[in-house]
Protein backbone atom coordinates (compact mmCIF):
# COMPACT_ATOMS: atom_id res chain seq x y z
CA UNK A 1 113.42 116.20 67.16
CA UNK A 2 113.36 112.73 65.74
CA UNK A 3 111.96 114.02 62.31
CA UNK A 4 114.75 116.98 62.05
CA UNK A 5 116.98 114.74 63.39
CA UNK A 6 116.64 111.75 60.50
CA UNK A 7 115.79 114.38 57.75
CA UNK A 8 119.31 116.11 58.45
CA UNK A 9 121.09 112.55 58.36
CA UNK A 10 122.93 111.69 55.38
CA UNK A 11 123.14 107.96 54.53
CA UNK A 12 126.99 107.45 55.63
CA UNK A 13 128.85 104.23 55.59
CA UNK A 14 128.77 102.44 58.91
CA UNK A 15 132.13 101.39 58.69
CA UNK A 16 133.19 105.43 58.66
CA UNK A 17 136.57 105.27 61.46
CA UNK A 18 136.29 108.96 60.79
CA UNK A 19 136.56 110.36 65.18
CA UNK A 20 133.91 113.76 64.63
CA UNK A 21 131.25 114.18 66.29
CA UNK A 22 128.73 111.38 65.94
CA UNK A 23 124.71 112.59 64.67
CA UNK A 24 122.43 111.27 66.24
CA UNK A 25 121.53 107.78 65.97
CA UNK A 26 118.21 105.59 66.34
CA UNK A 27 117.38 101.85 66.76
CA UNK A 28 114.37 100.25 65.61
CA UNK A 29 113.15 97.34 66.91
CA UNK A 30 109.80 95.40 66.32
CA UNK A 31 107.79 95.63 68.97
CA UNK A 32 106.15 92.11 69.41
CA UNK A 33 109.53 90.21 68.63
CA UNK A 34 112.58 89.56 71.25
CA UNK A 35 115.81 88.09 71.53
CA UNK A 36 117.06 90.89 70.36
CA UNK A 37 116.14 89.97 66.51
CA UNK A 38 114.88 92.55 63.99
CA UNK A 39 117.19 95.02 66.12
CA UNK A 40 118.81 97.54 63.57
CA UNK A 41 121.02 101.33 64.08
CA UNK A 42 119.38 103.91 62.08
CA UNK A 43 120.51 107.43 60.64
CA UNK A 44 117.87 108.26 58.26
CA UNK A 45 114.70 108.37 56.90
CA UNK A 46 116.05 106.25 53.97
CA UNK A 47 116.80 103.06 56.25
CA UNK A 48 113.92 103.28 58.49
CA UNK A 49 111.84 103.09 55.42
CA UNK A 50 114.51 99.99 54.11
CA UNK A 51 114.06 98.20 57.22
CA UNK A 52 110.26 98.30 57.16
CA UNK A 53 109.61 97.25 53.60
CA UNK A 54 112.20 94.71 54.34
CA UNK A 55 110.35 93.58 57.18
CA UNK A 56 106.62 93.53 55.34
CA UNK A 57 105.01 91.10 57.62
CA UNK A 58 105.58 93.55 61.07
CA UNK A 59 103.10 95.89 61.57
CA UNK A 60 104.61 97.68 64.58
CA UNK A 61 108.19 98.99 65.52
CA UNK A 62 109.72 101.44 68.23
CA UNK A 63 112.16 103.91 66.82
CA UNK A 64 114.66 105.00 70.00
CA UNK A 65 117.00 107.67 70.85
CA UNK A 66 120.11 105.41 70.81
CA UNK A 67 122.35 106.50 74.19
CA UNK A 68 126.16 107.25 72.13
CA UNK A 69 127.70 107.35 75.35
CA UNK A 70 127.31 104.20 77.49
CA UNK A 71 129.33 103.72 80.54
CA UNK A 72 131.40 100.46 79.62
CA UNK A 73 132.78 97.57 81.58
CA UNK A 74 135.93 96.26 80.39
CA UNK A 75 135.55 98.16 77.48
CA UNK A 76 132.21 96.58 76.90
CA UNK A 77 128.77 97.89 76.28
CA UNK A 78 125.77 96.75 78.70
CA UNK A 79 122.47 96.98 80.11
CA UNK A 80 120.67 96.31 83.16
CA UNK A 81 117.73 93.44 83.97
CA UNK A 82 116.14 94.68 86.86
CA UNK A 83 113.47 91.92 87.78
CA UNK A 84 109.76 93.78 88.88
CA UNK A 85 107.18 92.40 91.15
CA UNK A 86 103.39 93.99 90.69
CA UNK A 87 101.16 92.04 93.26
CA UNK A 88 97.31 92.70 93.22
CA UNK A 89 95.61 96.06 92.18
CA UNK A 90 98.59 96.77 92.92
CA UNK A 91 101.80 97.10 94.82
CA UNK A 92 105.06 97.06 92.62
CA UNK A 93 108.42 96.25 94.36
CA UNK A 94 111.90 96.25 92.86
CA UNK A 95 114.30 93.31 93.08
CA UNK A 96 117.42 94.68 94.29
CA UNK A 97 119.76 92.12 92.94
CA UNK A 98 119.97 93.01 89.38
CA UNK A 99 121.91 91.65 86.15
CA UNK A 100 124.54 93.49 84.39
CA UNK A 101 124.57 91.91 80.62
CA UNK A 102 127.30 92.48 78.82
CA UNK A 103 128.40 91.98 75.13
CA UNK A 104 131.11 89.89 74.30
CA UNK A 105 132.88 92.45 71.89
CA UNK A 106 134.67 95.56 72.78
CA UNK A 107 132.04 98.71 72.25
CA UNK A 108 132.97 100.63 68.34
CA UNK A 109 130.25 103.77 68.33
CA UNK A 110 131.76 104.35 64.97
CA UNK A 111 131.21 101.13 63.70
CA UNK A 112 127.15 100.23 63.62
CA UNK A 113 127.77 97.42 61.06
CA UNK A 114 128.48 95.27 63.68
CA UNK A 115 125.38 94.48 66.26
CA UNK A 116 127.30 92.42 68.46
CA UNK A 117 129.05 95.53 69.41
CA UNK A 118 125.81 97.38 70.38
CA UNK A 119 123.09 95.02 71.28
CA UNK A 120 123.72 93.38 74.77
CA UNK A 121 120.68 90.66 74.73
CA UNK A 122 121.90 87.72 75.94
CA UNK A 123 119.88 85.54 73.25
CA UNK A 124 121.86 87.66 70.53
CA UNK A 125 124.88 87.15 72.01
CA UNK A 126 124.85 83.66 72.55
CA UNK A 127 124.95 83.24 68.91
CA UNK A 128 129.12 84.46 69.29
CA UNK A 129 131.27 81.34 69.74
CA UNK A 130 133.11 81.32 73.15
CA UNK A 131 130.67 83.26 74.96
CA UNK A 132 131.57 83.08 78.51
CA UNK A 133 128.57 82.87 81.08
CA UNK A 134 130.82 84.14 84.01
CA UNK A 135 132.06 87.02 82.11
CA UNK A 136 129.70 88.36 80.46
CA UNK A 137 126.51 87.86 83.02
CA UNK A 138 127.44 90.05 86.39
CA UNK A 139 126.43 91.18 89.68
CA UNK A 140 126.58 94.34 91.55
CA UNK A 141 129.33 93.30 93.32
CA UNK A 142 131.46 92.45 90.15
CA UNK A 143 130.19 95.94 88.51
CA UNK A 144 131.91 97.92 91.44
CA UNK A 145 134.74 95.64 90.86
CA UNK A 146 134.71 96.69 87.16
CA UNK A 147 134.78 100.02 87.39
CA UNK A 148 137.35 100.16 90.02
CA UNK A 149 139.41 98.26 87.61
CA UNK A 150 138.14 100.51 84.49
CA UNK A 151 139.13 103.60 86.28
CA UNK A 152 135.72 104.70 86.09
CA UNK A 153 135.85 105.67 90.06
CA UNK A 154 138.72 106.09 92.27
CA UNK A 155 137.92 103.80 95.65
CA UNK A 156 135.16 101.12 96.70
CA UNK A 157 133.12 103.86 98.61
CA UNK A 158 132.72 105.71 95.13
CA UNK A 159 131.93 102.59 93.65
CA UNK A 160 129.37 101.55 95.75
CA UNK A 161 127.76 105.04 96.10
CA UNK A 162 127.24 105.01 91.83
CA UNK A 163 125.53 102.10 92.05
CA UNK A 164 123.11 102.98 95.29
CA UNK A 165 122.44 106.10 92.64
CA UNK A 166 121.80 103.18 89.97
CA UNK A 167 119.14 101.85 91.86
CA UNK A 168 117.52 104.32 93.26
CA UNK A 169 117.18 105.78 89.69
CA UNK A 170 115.78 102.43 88.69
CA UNK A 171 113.62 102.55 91.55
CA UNK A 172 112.42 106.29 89.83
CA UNK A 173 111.96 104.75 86.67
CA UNK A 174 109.99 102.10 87.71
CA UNK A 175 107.43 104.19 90.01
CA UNK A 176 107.06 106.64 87.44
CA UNK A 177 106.07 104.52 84.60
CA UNK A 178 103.15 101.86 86.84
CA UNK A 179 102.00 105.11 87.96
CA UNK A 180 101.46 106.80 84.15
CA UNK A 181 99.47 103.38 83.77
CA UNK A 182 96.88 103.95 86.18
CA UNK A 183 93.69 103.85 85.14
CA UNK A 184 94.67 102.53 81.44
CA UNK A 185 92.27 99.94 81.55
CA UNK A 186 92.21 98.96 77.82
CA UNK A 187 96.37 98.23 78.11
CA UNK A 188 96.73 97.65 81.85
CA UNK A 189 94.51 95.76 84.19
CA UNK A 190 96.12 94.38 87.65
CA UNK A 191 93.62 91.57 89.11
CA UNK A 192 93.37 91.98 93.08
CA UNK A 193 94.49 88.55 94.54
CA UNK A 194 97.42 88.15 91.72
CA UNK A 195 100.77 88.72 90.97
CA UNK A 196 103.11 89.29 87.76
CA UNK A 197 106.72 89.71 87.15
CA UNK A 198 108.32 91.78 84.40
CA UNK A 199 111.80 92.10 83.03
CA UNK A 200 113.05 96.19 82.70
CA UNK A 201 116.07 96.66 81.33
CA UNK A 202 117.90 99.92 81.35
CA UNK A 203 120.99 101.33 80.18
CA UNK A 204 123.54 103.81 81.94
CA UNK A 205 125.29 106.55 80.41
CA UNK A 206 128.94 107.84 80.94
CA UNK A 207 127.49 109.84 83.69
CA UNK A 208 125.63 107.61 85.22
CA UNK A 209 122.12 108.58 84.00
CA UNK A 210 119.92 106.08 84.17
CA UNK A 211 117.45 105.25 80.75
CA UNK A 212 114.48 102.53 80.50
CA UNK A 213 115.07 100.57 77.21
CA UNK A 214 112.44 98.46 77.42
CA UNK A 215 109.68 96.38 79.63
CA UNK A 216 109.37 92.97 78.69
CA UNK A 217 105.91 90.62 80.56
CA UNK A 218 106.85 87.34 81.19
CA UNK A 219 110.79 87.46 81.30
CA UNK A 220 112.92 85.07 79.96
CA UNK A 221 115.09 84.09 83.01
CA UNK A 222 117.17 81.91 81.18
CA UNK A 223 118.74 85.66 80.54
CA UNK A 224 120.36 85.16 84.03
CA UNK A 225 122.23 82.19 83.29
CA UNK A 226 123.23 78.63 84.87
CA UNK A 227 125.53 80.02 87.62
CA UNK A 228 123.39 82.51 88.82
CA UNK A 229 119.94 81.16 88.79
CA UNK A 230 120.24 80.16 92.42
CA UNK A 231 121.33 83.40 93.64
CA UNK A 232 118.88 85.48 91.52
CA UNK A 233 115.74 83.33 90.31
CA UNK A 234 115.83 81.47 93.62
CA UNK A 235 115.86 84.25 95.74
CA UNK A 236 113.38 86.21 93.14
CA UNK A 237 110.82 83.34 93.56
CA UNK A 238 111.37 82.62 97.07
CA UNK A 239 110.55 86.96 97.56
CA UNK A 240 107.65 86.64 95.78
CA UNK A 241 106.11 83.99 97.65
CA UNK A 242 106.70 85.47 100.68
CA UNK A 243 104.75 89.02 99.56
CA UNK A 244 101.89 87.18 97.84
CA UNK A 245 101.63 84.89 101.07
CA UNK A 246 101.34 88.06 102.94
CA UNK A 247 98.88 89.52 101.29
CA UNK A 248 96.45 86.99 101.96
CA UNK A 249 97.22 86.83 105.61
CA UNK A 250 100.02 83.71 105.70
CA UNK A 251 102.19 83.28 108.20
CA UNK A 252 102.14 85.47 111.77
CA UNK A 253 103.20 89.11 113.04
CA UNK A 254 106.97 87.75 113.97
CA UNK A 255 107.56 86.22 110.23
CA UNK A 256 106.37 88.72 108.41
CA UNK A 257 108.93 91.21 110.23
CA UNK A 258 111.74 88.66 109.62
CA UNK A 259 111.25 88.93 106.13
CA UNK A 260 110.55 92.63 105.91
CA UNK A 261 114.15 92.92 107.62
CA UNK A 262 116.10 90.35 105.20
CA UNK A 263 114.15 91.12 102.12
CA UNK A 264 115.91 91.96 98.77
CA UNK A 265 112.55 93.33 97.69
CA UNK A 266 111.90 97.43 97.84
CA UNK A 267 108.17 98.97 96.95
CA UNK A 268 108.71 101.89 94.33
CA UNK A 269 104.85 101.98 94.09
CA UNK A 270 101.35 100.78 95.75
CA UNK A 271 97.69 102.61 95.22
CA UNK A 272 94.55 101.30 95.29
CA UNK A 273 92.90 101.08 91.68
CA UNK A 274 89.28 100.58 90.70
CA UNK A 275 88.27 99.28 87.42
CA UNK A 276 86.09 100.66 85.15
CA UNK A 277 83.15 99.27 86.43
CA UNK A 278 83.64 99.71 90.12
């Protein structure tokens, strides 16, 4: 448990080389901040309770499980932006084409002193000299590329299969967690006639289990970078017009097919919600 767990833990210098078996590890983040600041790695009770007092002024954190056993690119550590449509009260849909962020420093798990290592927000990276948009920013197709490369899987078929089990787990993820909202009027309240995107990012394990990190409204899509906004953003936006078009009755029988057939868009979840005062 997480108590046990930082009870047991023994402040221990981050800098230990020493290859045992890690403990188990924990990042705290604040909850209301982003660009990956206020992020720290955890062992104990003793520097959760540092990193608070340091931190008077923020009333709220989230204390994670941190995954020890990332699956790497390149030697690198990264996570997932998966880009989430929820469209009146409500249908959510998936954006297939998702961003693989990476860091710009080989992954050290032994070695929690140094956060450029471990946290793969693009904002935080940035602040690294020579940090290479076209490297470091990825698409599926240079993923399967990677871990052809990496060794990771054996042949393009393999490679493509793990990531068709990618998405569909982020798919999963996704359903499950608009449908635990349901009903929680006082945190969650989809207007009929609207539409909202949100930024989940996820991180994969060595075997290729899927984790939500965190869900982010109003996502920063300079995340995606200068060479890629066409590809991504554009066809994000141009997706999204298309399904909130739809569902007030734009455009006839024959379009609407077209774009079902083409679309980069799947729908993980749809029911029809009544507020509290229906």
């Amino acid at each position: 448990s997480l108590s046990t767990s930082l009870k047991n833990n023994k402040i221990r210098s981050p800098k230990s080389q020493a290859r045992v078996a890690l403990p188990p590890i924990w990042i705290l983040k604040p909850s209301t901040v982003n660009k990956g600041e206020g992020i720290r790695i955890v062992h104990c009770v003793e520097e959760v309770l540092d990193a608070v007092m340091d931190d008077s002024n923020i009333r709220e954190w989230v204390l994670q499980r941190y995954v020890n056993d990332p699956l790497l690119l390149n030697k690198k550590k990264f996570h997932i932006r998966a880009y989430v449509l929820a469209v009146s009260d409500i249908t959510v849909y998936v954006y297939n084409e998702v961003l693989f962020l990476c860091s710009a420093v080989p992954y050290n798990p032994y070695d929690t002193s140094n956060l450029m290592s471990h946290i793969t927000n693009t904002c935080y990276q940035q602040q690294k000299n020579k940090f290479d948009e076209a490297k470091y920013i990825l698409t599926w197709k240079d993923f399967e590329k990677s871990i052809l490369q990496d060794g990771t899987v054996s042949s393009e078929e393999e490679a493509n299969k793990v990531s068709k089990q990618i998405l569909e787990n982020i798919f999963l993820i996704t359903r499950d967690l608009f449908a635990a909202y349901v009903g929680q009027w006082s945190v969650f309240t989809p207007l009929k006639g609207c539409f909202e995107h949100y930024g989940f990012d996820f991180l994969v394990d060595e075997q290729f289990n899927v984790y939500l990190l965190e869900v982010n409204p109003g996502p920063d899509y300079k995340q995606t970078g200068q060479a890629l906004s066409n590809y991504i953003i554009g066809g994000l936006m141009s997706e999204t017009i298309d399904i909130a078009l739809r569902g007030v009755g734009c455009g006839n029988e024959t379009q609407t097919q077209n774009r079902n057939n083409s679309s980069k868009m799947t729908m993980v979840f749809s029911c029809q919600l009544r507020g509290p005062n229906a």
